[in-house]
C-alpha atoms as a PDB file:
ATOM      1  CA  UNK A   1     111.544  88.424 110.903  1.00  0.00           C
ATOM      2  CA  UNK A   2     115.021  87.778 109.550  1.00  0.00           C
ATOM      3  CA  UNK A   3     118.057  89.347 110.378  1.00  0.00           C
ATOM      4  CA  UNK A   4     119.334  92.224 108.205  1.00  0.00           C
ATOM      5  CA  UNK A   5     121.382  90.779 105.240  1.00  0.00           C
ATOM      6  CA  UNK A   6     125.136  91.124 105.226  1.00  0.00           C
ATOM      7  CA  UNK A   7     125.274  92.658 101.748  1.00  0.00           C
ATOM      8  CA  UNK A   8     123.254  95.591 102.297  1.00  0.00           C
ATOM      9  CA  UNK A   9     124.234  98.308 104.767  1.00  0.00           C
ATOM     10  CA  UNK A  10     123.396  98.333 107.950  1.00  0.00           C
ATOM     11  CA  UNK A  11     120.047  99.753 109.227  1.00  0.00           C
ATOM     12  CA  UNK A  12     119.732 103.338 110.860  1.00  0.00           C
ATOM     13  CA  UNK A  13     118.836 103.708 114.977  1.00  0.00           C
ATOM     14  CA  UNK A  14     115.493 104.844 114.133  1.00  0.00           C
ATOM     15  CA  UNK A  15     114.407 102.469 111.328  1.00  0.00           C
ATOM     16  CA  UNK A  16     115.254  99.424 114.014  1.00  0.00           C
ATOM     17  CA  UNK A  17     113.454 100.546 117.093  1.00  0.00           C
ATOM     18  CA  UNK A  18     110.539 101.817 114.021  1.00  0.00           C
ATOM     19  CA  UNK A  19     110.665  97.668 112.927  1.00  0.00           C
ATOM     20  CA  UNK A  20     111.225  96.479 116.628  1.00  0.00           C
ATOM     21  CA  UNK A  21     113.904  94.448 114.906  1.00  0.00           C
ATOM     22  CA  UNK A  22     115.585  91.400 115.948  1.00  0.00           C
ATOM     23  CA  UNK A  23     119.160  90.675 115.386  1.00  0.00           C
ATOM     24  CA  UNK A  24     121.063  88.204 116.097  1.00  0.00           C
ATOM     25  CA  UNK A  25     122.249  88.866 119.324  1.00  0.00           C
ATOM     26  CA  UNK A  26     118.317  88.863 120.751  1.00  0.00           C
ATOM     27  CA  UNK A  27     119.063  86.165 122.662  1.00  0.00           C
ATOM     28  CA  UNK A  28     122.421  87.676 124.405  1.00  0.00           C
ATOM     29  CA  UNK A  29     119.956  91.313 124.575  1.00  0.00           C
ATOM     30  CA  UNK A  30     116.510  90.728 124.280  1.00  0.00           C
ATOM     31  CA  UNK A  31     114.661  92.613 121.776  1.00  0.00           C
ATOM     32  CA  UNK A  32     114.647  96.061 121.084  1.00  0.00           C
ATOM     33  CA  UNK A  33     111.633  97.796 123.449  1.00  0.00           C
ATOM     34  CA  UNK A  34     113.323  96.033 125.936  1.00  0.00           C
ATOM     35  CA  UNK A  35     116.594  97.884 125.766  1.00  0.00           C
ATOM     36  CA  UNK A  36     114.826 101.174 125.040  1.00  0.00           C
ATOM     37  CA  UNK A  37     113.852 103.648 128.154  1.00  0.00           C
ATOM     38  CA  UNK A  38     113.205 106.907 126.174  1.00  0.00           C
ATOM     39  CA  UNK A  39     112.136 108.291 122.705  1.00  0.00           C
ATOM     40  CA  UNK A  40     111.851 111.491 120.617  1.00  0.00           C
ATOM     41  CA  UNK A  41     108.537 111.263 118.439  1.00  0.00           C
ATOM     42  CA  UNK A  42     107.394 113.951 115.486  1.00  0.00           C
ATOM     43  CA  UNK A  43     103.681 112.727 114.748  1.00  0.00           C
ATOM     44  CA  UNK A  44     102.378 113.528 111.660  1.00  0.00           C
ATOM     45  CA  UNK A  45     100.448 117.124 112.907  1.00  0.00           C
ATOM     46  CA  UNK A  46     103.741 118.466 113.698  1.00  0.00           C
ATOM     47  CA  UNK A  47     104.259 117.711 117.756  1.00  0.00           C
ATOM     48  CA  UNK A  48     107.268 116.631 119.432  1.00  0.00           C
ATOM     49  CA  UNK A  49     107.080 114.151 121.816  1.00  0.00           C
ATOM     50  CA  UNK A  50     109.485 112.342 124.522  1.00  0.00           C
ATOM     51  CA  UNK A  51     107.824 109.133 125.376  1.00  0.00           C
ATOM     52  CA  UNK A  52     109.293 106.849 128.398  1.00  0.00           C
ATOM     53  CA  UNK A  53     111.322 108.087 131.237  1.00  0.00           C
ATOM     54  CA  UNK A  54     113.880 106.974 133.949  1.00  0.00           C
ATOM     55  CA  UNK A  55     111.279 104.401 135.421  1.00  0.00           C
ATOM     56  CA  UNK A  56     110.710 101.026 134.008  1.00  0.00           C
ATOM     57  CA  UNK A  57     107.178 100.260 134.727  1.00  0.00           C
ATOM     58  CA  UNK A  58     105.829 104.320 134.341  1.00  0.00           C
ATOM     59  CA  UNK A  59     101.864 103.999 135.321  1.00  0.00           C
ATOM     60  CA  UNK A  60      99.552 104.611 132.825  1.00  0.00           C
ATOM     61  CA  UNK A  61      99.455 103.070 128.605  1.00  0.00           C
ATOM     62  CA  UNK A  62     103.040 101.546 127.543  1.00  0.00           C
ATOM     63  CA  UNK A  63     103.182 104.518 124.382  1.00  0.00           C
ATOM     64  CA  UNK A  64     107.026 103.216 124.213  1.00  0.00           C
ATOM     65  CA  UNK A  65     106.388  99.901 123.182  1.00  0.00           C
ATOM     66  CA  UNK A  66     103.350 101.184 121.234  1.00  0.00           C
ATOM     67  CA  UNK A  67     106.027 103.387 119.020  1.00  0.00           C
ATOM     68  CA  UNK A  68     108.760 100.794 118.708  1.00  0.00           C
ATOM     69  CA  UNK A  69     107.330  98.330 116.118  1.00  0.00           C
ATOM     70  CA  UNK A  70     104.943 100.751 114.981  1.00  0.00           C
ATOM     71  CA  UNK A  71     107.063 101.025 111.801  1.00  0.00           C
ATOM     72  CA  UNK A  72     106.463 104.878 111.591  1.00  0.00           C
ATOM     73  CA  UNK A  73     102.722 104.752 111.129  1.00  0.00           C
ATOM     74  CA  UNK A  74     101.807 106.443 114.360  1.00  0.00           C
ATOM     75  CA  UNK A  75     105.378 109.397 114.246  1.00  0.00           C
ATOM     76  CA  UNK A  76     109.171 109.565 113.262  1.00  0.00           C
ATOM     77  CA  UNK A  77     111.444 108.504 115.510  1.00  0.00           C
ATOM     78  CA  UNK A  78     114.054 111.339 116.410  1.00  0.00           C
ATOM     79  CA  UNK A  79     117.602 110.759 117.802  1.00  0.00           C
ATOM     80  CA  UNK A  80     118.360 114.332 119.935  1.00  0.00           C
END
């Protein structure tokens, strides 16, 4: 994936962690599920979700990085 052009404006929070982008500091940061501990989800029938928490490696199926990259097929990405 390539960076975000300089001529166009820059991307929104939700639309990057949607894309999973890469920038060009991914190699100072990582990439974006990896800087991401907690997110607000509307799925399509309506429900809010919080996905994540305070622990890294939460038991059970990784829905966080399942969301980020997802590029809003599976919900909308809130900010709160």
């Amino acid at each position: 994936m390539h960076p975000i052009p300089p001529r166009r404006s820059p991307a929104d929070i939700g639309g990057n962690v949607a894309e999973n982008a890469r920038r060009r500091a991914l190699l100072k940061y990582g990439l974006t599920v990896h800087n991401i501990q907690r997110l607000e989800v509307v799925t399509m029938a309506g429900e809010v979700l919080e996905i994540g928490g305070a622990a890294l490696d939460a038991p059970g199926y990784d829905l966080l990085a399942l969301m980020t990259g997802s590029e809003g097929l599976l919900g909308v990405i809130t900010l709160r």
